[in-house]
C-alpha atoms as a PDB file:
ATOM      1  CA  UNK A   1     118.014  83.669  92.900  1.00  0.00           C
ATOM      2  CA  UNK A   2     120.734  81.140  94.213  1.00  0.00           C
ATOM      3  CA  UNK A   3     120.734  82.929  97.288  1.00  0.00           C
ATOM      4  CA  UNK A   4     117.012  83.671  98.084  1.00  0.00           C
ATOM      5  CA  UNK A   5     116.412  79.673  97.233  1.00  0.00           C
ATOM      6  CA  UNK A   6     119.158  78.836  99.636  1.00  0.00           C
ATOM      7  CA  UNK A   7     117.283  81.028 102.622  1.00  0.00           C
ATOM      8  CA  UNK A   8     114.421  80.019 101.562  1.00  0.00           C
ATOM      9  CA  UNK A   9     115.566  76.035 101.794  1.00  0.00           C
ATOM     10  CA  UNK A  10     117.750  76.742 105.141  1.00  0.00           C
ATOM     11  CA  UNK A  11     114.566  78.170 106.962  1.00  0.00           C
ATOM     12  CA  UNK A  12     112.121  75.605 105.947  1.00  0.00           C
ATOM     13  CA  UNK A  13     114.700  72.576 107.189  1.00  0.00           C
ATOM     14  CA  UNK A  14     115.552  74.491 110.331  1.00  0.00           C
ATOM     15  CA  UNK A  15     111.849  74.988 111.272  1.00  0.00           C
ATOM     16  CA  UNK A  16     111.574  70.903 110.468  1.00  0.00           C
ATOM     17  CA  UNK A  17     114.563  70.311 112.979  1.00  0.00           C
ATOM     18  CA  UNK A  18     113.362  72.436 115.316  1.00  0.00           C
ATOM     19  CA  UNK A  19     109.538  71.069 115.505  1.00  0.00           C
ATOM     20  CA  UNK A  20     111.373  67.638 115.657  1.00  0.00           C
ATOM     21  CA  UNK A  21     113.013  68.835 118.694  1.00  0.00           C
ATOM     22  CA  UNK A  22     110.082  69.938 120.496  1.00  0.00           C
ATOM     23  CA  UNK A  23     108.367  66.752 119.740  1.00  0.00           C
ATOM     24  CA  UNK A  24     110.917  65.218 122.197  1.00  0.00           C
ATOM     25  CA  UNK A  25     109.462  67.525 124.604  1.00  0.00           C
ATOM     26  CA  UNK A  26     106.027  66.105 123.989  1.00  0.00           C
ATOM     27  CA  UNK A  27     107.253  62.452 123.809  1.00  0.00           C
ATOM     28  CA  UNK A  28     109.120  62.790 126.820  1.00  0.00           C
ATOM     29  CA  UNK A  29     109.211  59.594 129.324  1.00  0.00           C
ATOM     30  CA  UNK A  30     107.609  59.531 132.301  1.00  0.00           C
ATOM     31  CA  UNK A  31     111.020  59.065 134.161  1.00  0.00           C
ATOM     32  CA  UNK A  32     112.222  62.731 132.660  1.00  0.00           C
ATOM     33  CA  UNK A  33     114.658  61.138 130.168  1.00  0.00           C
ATOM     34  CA  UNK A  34     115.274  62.561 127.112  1.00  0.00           C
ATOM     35  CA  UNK A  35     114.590  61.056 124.092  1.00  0.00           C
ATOM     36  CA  UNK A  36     117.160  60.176 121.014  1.00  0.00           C
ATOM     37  CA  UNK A  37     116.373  62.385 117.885  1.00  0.00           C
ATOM     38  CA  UNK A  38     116.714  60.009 114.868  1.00  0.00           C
ATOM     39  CA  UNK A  39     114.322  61.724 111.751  1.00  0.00           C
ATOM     40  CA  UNK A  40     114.893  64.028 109.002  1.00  0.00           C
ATOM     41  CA  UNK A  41     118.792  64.777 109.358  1.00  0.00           C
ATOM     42  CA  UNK A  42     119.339  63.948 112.997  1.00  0.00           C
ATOM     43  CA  UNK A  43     120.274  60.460 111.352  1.00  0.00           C
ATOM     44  CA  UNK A  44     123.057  62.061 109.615  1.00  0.00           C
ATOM     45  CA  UNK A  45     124.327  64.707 112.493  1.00  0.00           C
ATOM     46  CA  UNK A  46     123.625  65.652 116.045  1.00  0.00           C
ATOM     47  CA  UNK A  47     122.562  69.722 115.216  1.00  0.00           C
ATOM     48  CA  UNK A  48     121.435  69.802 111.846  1.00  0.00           C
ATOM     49  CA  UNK A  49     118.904  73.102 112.944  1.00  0.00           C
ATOM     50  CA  UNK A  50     122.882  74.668 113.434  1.00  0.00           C
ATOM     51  CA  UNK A  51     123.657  73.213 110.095  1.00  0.00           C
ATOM     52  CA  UNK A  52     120.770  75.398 108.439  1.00  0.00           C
ATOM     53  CA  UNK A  53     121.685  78.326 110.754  1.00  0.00           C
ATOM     54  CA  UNK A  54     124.886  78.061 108.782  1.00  0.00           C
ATOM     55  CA  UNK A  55     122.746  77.842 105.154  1.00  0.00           C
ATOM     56  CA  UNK A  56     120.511  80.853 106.345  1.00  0.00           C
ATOM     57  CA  UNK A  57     124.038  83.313 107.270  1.00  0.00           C
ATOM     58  CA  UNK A  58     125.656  81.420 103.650  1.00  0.00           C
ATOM     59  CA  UNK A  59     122.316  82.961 101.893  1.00  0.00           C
ATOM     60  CA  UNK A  60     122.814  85.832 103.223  1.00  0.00           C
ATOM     61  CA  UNK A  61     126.510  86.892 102.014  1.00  0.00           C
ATOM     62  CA  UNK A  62     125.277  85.782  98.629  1.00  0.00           C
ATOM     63  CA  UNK A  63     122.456  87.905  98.804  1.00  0.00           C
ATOM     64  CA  UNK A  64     124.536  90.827 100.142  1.00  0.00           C
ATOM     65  CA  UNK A  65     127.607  90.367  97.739  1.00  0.00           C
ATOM     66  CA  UNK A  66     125.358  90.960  94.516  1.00  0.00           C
ATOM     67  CA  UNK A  67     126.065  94.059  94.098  1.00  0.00           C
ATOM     68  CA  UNK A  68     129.481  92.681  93.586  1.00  0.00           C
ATOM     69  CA  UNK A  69     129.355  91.144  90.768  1.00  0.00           C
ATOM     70  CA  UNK A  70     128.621  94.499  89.089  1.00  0.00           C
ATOM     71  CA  UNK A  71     131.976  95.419  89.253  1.00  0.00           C
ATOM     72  CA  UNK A  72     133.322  92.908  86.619  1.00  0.00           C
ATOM     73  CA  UNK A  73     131.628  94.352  84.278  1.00  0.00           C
ATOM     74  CA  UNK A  74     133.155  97.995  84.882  1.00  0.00           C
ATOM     75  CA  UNK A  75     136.604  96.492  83.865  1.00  0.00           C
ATOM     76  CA  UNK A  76     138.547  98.219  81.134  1.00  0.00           C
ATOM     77  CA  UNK A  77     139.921  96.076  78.937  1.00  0.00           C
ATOM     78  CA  UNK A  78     140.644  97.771  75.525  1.00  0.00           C
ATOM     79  CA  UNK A  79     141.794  95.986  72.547  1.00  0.00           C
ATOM     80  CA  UNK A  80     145.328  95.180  73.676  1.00  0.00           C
ATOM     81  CA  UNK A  81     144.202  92.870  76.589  1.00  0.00           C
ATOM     82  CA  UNK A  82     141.530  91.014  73.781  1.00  0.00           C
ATOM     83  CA  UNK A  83     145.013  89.289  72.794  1.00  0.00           C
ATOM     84  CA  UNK A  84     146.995  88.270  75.295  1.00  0.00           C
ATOM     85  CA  UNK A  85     143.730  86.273  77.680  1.00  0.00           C
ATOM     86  CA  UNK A  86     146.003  85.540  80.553  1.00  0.00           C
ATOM     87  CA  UNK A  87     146.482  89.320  81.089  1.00  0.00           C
ATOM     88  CA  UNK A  88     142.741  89.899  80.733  1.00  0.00           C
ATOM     89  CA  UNK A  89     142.007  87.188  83.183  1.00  0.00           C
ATOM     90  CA  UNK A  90     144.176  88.420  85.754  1.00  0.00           C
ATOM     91  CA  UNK A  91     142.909  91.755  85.084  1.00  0.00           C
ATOM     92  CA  UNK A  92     139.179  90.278  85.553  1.00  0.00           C
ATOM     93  CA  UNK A  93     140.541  88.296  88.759  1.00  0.00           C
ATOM     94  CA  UNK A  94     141.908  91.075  89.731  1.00  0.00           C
ATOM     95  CA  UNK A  95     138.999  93.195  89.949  1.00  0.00           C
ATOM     96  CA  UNK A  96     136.439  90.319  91.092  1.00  0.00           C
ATOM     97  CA  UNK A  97     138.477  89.434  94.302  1.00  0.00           C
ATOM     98  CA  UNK A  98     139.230  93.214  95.086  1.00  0.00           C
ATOM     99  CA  UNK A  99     135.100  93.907  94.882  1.00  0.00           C
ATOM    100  CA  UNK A 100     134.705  90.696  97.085  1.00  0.00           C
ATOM    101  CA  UNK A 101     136.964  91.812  99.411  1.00  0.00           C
ATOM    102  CA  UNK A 102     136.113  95.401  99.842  1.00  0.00           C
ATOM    103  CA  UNK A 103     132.261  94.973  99.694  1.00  0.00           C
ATOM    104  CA  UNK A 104     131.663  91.617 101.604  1.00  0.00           C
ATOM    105  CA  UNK A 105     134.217  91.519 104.340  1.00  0.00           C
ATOM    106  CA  UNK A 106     131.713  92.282 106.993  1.00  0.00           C
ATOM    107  CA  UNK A 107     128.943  89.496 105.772  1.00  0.00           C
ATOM    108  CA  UNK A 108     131.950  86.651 105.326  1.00  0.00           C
ATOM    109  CA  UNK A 109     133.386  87.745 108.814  1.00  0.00           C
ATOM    110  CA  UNK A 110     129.793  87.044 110.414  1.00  0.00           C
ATOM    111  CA  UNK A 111     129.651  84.041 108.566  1.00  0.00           C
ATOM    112  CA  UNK A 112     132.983  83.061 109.574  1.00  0.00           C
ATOM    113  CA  UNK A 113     131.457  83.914 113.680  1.00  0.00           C
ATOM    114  CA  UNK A 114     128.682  82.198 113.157  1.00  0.00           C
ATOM    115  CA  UNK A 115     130.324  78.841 111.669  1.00  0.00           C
ATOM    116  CA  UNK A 116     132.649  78.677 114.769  1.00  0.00           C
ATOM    117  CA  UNK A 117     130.492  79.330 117.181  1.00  0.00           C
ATOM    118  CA  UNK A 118     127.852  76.686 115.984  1.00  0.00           C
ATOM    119  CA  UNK A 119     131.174  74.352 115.362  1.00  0.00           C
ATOM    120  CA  UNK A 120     131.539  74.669 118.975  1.00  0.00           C
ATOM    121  CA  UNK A 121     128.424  74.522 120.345  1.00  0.00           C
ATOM    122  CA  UNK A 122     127.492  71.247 117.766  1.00  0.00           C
ATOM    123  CA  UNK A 123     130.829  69.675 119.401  1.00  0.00           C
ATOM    124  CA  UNK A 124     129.416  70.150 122.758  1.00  0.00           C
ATOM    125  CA  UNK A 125     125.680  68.464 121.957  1.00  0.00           C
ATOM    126  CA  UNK A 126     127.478  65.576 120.484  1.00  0.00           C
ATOM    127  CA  UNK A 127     129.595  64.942 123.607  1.00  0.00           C
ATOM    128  CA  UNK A 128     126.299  65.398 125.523  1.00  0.00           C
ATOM    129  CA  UNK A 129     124.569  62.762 123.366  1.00  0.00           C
ATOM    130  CA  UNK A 130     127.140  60.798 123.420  1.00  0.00           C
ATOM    131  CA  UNK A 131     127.767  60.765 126.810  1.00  0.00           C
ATOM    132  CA  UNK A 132     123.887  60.852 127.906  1.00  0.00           C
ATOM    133  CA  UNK A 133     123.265  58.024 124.894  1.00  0.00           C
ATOM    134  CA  UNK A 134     126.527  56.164 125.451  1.00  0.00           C
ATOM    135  CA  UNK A 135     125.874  52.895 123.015  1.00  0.00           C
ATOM    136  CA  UNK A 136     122.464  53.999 121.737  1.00  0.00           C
ATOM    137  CA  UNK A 137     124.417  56.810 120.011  1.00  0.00           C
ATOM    138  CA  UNK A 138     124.635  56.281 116.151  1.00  0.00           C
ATOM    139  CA  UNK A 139     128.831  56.067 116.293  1.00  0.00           C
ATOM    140  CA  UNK A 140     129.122  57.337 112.335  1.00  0.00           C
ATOM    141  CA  UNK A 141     126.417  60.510 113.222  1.00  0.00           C
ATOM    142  CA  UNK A 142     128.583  63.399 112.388  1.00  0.00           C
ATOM    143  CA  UNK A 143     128.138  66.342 114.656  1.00  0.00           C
ATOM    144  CA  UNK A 144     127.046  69.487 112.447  1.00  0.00           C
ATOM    145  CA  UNK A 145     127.960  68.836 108.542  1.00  0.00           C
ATOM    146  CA  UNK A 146     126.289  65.865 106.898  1.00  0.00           C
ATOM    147  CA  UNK A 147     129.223  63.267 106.316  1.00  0.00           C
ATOM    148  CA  UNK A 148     132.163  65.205 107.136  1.00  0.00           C
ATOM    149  CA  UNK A 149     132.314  66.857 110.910  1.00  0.00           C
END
């Protein structure tokens, strides 16, 4: 559920950023400038639509990495783990972290891709803005995460 709400959210707020985008187009001077992007999240970064890009791929290692979770409940733990918990919990850690790893490597390592490559290409609009903007630029608008990068 977590992960179906969190596509569901990601693709609704990057259509919004996007449609905000093209409104630029529309509002466009008649001198060819561009114009400043300032509602829904562009307050808060310079890409947010690469922000939900990140949500969507998040959603969809969740999604993939259900399956997962089945594995915890295959452990054996017989009556002389119920005693001693820290051996059981290593046991269960044990077994949770080597399902994670072996069945979502592939979905984390897109994930991982896709983060860097929108890291990069966020750090490049902001420079852009910045440098096309220069003192019109909000100086505390991050460039991809809300609050943080």
């Amino acid at each position: 559920v977590v992960g179906f709400l969190l596509w569901i959210f990601g693709q609704i707020q990057q259509y919004r950023h996007h449609v905000i985008l093209s409104g630029l187009r529309r509002e466009k001077k008649e001198d060819g400038e561009y114009g400043l992007p300032s509602k829904g999240w562009f307050g808060l970064v310079s890409c947010p639509h690469y922000f939900c890009e990140i949500l969507i791929y998040a959603s969809f290692v969740i999604l993939l990495n259900l399956s997962s979770s089945s594995r915890i409940e295959e452990c054996q733990c017989d009556d002389s783990n119920v005693g001693s918990g820290w051996r059981s919990g290593v046991a269960m850690f044990d077994v949770l972290m080597t399902s994670l790893l072996r069945k979502s490597m592939q979905p984390l390592v897109v994930l991982v891709w896709v983060i860097t490559n929108l890291c990069v290409s966020s750090q490049q609009n902001h420079d852009w803005y910045r440098e096309h903007f220069g003192e019109k630029y909000p100086a505390q608008r991050k460039r991809i995460i809300p609050y943080v990068w």
